[in-house]
N, C-alpha and C. Protein backbone atom coordinates (compact mmCIF):
# COMPACT_ATOMS: atom_id res chain seq x y z
N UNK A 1 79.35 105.93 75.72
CA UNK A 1 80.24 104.80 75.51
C UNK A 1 81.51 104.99 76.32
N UNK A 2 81.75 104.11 76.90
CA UNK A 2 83.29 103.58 77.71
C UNK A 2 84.14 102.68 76.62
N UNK A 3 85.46 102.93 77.48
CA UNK A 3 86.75 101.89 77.01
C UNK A 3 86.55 100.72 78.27
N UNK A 4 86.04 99.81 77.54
CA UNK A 4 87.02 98.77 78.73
C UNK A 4 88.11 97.66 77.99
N UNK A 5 89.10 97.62 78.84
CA UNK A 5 90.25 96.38 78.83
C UNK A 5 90.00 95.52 79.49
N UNK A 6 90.12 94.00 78.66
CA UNK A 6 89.53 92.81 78.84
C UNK A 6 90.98 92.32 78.78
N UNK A 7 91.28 91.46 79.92
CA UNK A 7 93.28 90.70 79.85
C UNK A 7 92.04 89.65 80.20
N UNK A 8 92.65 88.71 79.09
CA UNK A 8 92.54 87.08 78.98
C UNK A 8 93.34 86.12 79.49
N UNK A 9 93.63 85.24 80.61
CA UNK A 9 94.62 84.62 81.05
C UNK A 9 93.94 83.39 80.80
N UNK A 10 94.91 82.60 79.47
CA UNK A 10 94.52 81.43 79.15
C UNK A 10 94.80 80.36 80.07
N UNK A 11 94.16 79.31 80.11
CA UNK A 11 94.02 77.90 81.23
C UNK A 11 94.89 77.24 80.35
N UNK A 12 95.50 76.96 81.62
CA UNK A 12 97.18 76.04 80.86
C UNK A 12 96.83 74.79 79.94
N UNK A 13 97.34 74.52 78.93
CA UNK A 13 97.49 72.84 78.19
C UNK A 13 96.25 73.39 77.46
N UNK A 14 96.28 74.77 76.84
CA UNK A 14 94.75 74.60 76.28
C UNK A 14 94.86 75.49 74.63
N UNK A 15 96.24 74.86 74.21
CA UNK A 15 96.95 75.60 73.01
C UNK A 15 95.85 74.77 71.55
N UNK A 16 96.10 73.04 71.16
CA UNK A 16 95.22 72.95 70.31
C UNK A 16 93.74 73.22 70.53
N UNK A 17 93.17 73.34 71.67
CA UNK A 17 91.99 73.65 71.61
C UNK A 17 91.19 75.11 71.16
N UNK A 18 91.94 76.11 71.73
CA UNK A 18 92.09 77.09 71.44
C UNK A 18 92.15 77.56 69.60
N UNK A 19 93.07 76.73 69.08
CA UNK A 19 93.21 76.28 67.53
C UNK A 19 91.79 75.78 66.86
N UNK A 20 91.40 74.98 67.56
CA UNK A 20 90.59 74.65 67.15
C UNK A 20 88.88 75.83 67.43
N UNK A 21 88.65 76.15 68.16
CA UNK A 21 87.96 77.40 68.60
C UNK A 21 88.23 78.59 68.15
N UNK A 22 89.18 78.84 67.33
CA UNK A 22 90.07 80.21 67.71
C UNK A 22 88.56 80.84 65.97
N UNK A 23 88.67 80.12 65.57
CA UNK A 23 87.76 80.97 63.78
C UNK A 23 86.50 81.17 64.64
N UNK A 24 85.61 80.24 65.23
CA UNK A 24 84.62 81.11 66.30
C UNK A 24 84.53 82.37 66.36
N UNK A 25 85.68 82.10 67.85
CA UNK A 25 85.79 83.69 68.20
C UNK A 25 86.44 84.88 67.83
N UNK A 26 87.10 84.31 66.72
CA UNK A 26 87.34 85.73 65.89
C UNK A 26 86.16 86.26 65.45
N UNK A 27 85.25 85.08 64.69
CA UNK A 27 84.02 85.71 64.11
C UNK A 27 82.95 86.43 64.92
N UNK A 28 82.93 85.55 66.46
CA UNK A 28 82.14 86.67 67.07
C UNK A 28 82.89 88.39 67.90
N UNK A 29 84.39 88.13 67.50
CA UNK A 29 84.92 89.38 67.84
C UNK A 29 84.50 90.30 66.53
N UNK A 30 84.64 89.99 65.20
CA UNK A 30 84.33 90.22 64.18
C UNK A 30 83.13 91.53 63.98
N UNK A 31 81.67 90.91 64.51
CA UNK A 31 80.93 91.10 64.42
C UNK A 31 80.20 92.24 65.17
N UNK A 32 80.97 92.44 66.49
CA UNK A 32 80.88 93.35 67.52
C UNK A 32 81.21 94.73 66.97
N UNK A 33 80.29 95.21 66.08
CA UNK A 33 80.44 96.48 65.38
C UNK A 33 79.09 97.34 65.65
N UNK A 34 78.48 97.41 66.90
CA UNK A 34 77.11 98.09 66.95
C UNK A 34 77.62 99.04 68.11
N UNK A 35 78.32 100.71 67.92
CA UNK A 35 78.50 101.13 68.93
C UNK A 35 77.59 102.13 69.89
N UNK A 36 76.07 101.27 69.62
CA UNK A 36 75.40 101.68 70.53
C UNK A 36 75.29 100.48 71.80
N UNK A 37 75.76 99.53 71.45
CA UNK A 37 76.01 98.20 72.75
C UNK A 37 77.43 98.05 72.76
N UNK A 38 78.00 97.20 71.90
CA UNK A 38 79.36 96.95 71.78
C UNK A 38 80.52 96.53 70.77
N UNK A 39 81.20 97.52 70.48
CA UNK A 39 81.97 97.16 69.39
C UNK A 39 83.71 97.07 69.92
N UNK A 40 84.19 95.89 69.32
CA UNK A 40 85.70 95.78 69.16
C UNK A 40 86.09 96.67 69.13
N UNK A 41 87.34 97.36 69.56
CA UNK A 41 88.06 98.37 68.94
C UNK A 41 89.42 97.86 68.29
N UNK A 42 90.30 96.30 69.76
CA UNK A 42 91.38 95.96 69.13
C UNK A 42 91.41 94.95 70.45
N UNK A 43 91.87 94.00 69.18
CA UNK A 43 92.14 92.64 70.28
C UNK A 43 93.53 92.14 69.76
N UNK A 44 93.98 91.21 70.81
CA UNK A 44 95.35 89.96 69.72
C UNK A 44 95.84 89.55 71.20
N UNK A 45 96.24 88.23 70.87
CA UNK A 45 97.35 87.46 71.74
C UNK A 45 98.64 88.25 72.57
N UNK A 46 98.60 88.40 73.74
CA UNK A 46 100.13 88.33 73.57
C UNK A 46 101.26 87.35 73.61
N UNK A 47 102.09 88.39 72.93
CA UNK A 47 103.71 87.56 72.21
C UNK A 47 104.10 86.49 72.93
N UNK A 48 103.74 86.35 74.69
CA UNK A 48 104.01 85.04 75.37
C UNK A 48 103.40 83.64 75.21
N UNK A 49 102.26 84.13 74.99
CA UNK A 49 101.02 83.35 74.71
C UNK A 49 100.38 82.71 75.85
N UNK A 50 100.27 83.70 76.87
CA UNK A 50 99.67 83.83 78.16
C UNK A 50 98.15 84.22 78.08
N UNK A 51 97.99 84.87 76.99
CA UNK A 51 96.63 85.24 77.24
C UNK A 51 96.11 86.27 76.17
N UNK A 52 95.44 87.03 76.45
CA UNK A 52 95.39 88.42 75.35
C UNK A 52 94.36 89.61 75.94
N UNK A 53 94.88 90.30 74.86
CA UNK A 53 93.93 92.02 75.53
C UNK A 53 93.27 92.09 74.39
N UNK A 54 91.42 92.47 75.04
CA UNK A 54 90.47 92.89 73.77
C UNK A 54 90.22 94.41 74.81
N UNK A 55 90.25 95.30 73.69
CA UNK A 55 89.21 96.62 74.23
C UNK A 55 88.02 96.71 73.68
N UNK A 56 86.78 97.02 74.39
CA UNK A 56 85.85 97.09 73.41
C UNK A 56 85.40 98.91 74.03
N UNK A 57 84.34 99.48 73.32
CA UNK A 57 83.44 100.69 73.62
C UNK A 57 82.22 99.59 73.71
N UNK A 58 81.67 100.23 74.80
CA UNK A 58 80.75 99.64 75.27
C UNK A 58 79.62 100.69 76.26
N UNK A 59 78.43 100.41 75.92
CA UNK A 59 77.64 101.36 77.03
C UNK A 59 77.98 101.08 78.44
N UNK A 60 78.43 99.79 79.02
CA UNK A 60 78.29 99.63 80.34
C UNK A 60 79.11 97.95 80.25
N UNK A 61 79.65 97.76 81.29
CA UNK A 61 80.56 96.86 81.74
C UNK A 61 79.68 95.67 81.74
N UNK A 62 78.11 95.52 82.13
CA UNK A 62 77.53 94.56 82.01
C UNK A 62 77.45 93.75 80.36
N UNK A 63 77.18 95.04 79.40
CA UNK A 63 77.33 94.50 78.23
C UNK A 63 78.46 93.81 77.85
N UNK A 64 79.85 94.06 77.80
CA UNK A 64 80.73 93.21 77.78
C UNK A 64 80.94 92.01 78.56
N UNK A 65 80.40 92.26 79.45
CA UNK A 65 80.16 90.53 80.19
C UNK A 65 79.35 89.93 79.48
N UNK A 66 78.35 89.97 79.14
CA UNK A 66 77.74 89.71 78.34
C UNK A 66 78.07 88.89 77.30
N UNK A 67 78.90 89.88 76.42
CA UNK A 67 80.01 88.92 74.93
C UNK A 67 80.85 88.28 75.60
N UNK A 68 81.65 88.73 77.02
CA UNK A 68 82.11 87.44 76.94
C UNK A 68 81.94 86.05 77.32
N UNK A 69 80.27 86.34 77.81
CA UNK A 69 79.76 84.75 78.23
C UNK A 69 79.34 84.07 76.64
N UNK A 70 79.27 84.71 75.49
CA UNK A 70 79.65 84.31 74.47
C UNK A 70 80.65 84.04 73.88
N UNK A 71 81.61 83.98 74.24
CA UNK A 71 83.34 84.00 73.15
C UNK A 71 83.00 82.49 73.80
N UNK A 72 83.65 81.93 72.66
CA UNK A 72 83.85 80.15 72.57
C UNK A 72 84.97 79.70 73.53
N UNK A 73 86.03 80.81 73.40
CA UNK A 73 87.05 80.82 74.53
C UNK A 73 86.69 80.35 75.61
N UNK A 74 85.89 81.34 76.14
CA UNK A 74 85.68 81.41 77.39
C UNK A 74 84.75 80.17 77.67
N UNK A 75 83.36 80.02 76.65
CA UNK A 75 82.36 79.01 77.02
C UNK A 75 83.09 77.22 77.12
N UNK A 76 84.29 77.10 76.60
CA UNK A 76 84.62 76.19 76.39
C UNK A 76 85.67 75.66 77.52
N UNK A 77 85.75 76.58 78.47
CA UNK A 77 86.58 76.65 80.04
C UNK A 77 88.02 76.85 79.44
N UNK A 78 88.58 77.65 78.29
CA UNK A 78 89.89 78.00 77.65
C UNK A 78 90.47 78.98 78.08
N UNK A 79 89.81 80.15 78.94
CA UNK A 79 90.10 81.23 79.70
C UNK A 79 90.01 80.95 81.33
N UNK A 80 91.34 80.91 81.80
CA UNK A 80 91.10 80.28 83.33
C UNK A 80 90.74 82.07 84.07
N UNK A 81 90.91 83.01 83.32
CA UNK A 81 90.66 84.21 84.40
C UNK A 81 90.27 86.02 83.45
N UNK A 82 89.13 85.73 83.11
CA UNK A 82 89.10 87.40 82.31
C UNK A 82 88.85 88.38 83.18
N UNK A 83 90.14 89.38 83.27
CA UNK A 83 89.43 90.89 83.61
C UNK A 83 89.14 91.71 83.19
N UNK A 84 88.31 92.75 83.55
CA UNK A 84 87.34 93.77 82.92
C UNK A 84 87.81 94.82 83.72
N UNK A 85 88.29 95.84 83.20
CA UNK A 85 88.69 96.96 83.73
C UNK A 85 88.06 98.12 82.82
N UNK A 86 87.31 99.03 83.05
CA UNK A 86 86.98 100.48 82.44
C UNK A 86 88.36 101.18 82.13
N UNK A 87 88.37 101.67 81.35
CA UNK A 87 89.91 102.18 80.95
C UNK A 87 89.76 103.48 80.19
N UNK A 88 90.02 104.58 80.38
CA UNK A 88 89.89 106.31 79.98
C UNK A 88 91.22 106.98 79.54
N UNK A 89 91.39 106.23 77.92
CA UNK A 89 92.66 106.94 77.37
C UNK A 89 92.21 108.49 77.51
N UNK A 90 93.71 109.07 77.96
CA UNK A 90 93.91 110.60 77.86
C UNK A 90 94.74 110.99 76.44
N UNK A 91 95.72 109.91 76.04
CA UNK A 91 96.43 110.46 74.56
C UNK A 91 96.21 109.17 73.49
N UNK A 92 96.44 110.02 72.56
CA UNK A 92 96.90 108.40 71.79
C UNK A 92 95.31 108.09 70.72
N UNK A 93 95.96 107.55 69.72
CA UNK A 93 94.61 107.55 68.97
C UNK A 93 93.20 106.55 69.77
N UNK A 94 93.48 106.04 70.93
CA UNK A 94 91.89 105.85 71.55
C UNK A 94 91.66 106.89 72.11
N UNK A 95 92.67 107.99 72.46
CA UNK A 95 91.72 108.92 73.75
C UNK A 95 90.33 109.36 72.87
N UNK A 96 89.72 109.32 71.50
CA UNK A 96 88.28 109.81 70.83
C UNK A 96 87.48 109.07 71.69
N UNK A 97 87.73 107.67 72.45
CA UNK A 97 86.55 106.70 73.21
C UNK A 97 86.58 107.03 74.04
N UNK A 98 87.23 108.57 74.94
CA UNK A 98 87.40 108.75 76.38
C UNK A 98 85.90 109.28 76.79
N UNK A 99 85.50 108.83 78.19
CA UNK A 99 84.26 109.40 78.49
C UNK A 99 84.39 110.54 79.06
């Protein structure tokens, strides 16, 4: 299992929709508890409300593409740009997900 960081850059004018979508994809962030494919570790908005960071553990970067061609977010054109970066905490209570 890997760390990857997922930055969400929301598509502008897309605040009630998002509201309206948002219990979705909590529930399918929710659910992402199998850490032999992919589980959440920690997601949330940021404070600007530009976008947001999910980390998940994941076997492989394809799998997280994967969920996120599922998040309602994204299927609903509400995310104008997700990146996927592999990410290898050295301190800090994630470094246990370091590969």
């Amino acid at each position: 299992m890997s760390l990857f960081a997922v930055e969400y850059v929301y598509a502008p004018d897309t605040e009630e929709a998002r509201a309206e979508h948002r219990a979705q994809h909590r529930e399918l962030l929710a659910g992402l508890q199998d850490p032999q494919a992919v589980k959440l570790v920690a997601s949330g908005p940021f404070g600007d409300g530009s976008g947001a960071l999910l980390i998940f553990a994941a076997a492989g970067e394809e799998a997280v593409n994967d969920v996120l061609k599922q998040d309602p977010f994204v299927a609903q054109g509400l995310v104008a740009n997700a990146k996927v970066t592999e990410w290898n905490p050295v301190t800090g209570e994630l470094a246990a997900y370091a590969s």
